[in-house]
C-alpha atoms as a PDB file:
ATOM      1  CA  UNK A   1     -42.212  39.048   6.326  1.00  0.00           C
ATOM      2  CA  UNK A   2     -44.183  37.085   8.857  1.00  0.00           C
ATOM      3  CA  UNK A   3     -47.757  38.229   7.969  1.00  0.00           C
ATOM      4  CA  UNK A   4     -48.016  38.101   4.517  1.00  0.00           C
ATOM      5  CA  UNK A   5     -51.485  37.322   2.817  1.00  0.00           C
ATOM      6  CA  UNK A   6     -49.708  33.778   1.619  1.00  0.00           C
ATOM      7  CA  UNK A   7     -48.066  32.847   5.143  1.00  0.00           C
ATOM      8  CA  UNK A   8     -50.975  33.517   7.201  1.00  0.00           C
ATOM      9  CA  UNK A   9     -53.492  31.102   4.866  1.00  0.00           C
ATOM     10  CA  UNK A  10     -50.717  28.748   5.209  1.00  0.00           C
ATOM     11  CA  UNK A  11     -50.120  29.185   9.049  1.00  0.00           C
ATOM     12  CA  UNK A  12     -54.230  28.779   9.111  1.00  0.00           C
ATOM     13  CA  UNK A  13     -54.573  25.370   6.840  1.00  0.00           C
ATOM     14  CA  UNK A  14     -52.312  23.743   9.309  1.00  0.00           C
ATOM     15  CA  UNK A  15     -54.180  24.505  11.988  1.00  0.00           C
ATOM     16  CA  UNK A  16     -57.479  23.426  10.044  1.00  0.00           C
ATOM     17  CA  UNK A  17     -56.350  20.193   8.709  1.00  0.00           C
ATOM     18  CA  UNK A  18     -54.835  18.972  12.133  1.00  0.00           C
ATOM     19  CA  UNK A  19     -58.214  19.670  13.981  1.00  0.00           C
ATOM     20  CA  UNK A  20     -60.117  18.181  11.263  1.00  0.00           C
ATOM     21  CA  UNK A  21     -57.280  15.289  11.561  1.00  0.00           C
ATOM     22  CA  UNK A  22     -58.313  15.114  15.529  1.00  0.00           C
ATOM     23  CA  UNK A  23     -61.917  15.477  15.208  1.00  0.00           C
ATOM     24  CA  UNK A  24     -62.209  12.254  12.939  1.00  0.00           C
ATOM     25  CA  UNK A  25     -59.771  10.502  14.842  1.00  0.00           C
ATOM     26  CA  UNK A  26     -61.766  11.002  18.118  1.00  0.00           C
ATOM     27  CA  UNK A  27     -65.156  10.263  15.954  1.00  0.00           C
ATOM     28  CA  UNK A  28     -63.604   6.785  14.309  1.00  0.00           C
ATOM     29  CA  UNK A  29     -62.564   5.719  17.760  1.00  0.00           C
ATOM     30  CA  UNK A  30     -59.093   5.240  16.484  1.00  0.00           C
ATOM     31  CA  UNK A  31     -57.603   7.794  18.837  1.00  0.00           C
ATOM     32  CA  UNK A  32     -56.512   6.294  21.580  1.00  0.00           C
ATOM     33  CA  UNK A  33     -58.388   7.059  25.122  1.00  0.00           C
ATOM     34  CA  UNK A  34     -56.749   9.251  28.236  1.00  0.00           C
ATOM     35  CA  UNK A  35     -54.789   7.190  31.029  1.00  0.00           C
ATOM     36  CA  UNK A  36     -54.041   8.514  33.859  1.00  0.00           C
ATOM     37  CA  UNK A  37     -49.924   7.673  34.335  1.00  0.00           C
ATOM     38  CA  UNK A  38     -46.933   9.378  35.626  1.00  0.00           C
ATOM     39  CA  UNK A  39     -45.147  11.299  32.917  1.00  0.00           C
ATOM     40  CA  UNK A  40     -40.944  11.037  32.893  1.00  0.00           C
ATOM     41  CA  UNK A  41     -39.269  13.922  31.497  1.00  0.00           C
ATOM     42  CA  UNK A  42     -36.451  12.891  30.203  1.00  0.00           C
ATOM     43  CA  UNK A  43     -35.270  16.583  29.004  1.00  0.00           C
ATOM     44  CA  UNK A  44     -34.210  16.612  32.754  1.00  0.00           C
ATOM     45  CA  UNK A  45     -30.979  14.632  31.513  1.00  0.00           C
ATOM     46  CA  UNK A  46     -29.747  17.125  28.891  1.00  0.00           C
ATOM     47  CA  UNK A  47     -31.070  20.375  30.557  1.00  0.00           C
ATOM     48  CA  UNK A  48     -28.892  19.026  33.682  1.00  0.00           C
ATOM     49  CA  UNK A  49     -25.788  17.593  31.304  1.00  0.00           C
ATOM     50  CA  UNK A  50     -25.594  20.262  29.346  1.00  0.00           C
ATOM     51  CA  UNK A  51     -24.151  22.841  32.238  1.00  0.00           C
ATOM     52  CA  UNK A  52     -21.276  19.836  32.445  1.00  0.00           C
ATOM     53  CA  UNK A  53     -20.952  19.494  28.589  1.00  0.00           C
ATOM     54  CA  UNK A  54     -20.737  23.061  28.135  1.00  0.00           C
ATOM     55  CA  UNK A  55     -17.958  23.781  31.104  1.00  0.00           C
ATOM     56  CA  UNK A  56     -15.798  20.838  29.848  1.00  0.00           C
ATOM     57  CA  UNK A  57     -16.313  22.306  26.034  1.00  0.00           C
ATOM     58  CA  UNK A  58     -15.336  26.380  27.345  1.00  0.00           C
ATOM     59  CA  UNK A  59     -12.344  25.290  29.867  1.00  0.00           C
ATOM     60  CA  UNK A  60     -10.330  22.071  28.977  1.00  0.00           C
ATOM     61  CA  UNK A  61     -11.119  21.650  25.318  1.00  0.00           C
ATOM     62  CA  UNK A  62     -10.741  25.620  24.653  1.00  0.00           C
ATOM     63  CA  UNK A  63      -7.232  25.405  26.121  1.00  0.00           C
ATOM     64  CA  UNK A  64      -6.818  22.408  23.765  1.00  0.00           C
ATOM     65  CA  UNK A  65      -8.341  24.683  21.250  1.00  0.00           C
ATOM     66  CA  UNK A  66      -5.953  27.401  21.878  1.00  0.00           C
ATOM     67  CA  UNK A  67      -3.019  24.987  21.907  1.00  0.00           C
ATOM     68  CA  UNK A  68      -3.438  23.384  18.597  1.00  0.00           C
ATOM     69  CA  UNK A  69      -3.804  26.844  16.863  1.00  0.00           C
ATOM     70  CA  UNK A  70      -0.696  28.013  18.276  1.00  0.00           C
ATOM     71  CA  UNK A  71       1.044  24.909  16.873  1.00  0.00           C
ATOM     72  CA  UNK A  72      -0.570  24.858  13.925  1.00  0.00           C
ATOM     73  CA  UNK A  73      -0.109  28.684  12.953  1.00  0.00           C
ATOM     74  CA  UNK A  74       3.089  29.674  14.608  1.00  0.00           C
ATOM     75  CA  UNK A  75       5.609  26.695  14.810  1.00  0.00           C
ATOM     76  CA  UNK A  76       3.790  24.910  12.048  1.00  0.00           C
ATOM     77  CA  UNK A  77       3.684  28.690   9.751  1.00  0.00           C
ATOM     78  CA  UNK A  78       7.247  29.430  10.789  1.00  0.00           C
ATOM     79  CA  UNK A  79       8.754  26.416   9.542  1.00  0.00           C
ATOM     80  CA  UNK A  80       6.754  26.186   6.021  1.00  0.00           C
ATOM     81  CA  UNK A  81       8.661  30.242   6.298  1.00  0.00           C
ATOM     82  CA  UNK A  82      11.774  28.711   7.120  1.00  0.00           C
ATOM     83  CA  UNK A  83      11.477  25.698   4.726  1.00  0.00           C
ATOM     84  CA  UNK A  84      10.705  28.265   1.581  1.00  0.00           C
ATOM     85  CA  UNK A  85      13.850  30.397   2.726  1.00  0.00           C
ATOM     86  CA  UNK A  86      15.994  26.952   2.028  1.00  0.00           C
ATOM     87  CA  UNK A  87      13.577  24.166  -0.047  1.00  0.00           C
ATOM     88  CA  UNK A  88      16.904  21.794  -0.485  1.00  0.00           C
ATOM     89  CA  UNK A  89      16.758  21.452   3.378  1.00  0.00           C
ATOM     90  CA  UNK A  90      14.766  18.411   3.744  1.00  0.00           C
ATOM     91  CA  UNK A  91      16.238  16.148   0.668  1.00  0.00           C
ATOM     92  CA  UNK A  92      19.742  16.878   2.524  1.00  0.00           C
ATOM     93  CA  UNK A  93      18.572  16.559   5.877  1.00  0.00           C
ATOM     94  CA  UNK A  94      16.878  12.619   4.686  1.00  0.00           C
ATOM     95  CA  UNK A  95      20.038  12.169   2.887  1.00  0.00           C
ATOM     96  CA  UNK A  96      22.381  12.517   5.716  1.00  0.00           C
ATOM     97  CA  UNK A  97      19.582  10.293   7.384  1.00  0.00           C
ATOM     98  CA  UNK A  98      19.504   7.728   5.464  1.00  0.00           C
ATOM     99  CA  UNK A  99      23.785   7.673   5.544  1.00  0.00           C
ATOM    100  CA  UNK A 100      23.334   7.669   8.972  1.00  0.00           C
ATOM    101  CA  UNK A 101      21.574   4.575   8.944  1.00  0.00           C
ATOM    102  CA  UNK A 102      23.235   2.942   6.373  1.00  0.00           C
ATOM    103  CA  UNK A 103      26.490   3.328   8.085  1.00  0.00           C
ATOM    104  CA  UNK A 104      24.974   2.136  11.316  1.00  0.00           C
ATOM    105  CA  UNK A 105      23.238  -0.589   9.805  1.00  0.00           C
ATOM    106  CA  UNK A 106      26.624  -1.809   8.393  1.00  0.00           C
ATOM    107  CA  UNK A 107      28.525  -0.731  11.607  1.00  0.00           C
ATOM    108  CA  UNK A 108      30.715   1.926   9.774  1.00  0.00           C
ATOM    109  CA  UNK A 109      32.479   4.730  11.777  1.00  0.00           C
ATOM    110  CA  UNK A 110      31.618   8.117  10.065  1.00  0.00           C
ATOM    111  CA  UNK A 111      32.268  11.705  10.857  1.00  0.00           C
ATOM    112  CA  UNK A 112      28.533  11.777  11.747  1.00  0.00           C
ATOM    113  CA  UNK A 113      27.676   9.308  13.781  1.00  0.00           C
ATOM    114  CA  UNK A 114      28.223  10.769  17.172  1.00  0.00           C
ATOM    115  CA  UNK A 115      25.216  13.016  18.516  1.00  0.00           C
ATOM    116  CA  UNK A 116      27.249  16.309  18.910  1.00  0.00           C
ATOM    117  CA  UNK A 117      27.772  15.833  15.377  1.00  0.00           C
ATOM    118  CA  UNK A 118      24.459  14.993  14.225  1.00  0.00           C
ATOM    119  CA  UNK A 119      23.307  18.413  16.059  1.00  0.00           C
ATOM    120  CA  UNK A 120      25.976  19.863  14.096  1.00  0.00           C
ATOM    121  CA  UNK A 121      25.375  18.808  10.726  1.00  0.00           C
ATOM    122  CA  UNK A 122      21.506  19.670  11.245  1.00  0.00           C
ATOM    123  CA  UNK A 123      22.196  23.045  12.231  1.00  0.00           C
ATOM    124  CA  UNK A 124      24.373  23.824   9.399  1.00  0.00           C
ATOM    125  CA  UNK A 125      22.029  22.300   7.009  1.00  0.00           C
ATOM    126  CA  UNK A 126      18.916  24.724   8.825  1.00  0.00           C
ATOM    127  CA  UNK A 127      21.598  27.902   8.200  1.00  0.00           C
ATOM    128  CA  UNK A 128      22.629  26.893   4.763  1.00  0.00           C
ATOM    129  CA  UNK A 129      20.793  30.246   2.389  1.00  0.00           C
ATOM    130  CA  UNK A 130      19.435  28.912  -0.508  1.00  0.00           C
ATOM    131  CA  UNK A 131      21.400  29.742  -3.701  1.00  0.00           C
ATOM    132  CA  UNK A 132      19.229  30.315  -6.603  1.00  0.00           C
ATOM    133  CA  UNK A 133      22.214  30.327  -9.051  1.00  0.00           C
ATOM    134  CA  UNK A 134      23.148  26.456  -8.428  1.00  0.00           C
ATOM    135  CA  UNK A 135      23.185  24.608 -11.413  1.00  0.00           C
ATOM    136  CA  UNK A 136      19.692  22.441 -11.324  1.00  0.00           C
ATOM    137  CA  UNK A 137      18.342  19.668 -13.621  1.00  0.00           C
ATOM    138  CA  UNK A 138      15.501  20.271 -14.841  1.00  0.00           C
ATOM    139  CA  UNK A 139      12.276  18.454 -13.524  1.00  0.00           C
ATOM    140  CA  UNK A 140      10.375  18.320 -16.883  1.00  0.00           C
ATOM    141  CA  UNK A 141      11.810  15.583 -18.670  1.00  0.00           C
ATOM    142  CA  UNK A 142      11.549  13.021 -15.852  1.00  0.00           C
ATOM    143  CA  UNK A 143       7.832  14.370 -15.211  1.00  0.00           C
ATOM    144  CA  UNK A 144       6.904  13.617 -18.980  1.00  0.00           C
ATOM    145  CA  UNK A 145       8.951  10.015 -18.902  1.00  0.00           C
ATOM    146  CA  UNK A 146       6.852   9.065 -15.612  1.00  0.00           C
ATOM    147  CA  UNK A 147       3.556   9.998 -17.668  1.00  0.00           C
ATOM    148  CA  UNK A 148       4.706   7.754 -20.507  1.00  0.00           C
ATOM    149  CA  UNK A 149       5.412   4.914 -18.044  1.00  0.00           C
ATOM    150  CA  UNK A 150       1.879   5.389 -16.763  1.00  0.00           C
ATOM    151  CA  UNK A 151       0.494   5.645 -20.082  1.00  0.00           C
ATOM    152  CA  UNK A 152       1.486   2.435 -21.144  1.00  0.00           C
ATOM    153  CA  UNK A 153       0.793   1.012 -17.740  1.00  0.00           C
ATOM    154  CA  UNK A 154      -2.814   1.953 -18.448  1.00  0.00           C
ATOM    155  CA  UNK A 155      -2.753   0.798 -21.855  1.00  0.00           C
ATOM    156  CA  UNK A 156      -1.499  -2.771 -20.293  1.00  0.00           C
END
């Protein structure tokens, strides 16, 4: 509430202490005198700047804006979607890389290494369903030999 008993005697110390402030000031001669000069307003600068700053913030950077949330939330969103219907699609998709690359790096002709093929493979990896009933080793066990490793790491 703006005029409470409280606020107002604070609102009215303020304003008591800064003329007393001015008063001795002016009596102690330590308040410096008028001159008579030309004043600059330099508000004119961002008053004047800020119709610019606000149409380049509302046109090109909101179509920015608008851009980057699209990407972000639908192609970004749809292939996290994707990527949980099939989560063995990436390690097979950087293993056939990394074949790729070995074979090129040692010059080795492979079923792959043409660019038809390479679109081929990469769509049939993308359509491959994920089969929940495959056989998997389990993660644990190399999970608590890594922590050991770091433990004695540490300990070192």
């Amino acid at each position: 509430m703006p005029y409470t008993a409280a606020h107002v005697i604070d609102q009215l110390q303020i304003l008591f202490f800064s003329a007393l402030a001015f008063t001795l000031l002016m009596l102690s001669g330590i308040y410096p005198a008028e001159i008579r000069a030309t004043n600059l307003d330099t508000d004119w600068f961002y008053r004047k700047g800020a119709r610019a700053f606000m149409w380049l913030i509302n046109n090109p950077m909101a179509r920015l804006s608008e851009r980057i949330n699209r990407a972000a939330f639908d192609i970004l969103l749809s292939s996290l979607s994707r990527l949980s219907k099939n989560p063995l699609f990436v390690p097979s998709l950087a293993i056939t890389y990394a074949r790729l690359k070995i074979a090129k790096a040692f010059g080795l002709k492979t079923a792959f290494t043409g660019l038809e093929a390479r679109h081929k493979i990469i769509k049939d990896l993308s359509e491959r369903v994920y089969d929940e009933d495959i056989q998997r080793r389990p993660i644990g066990i190399p999970v608590l030999i890594s922590f050991i490793f770091i433990f004695f790491y540490v300990l070192i």
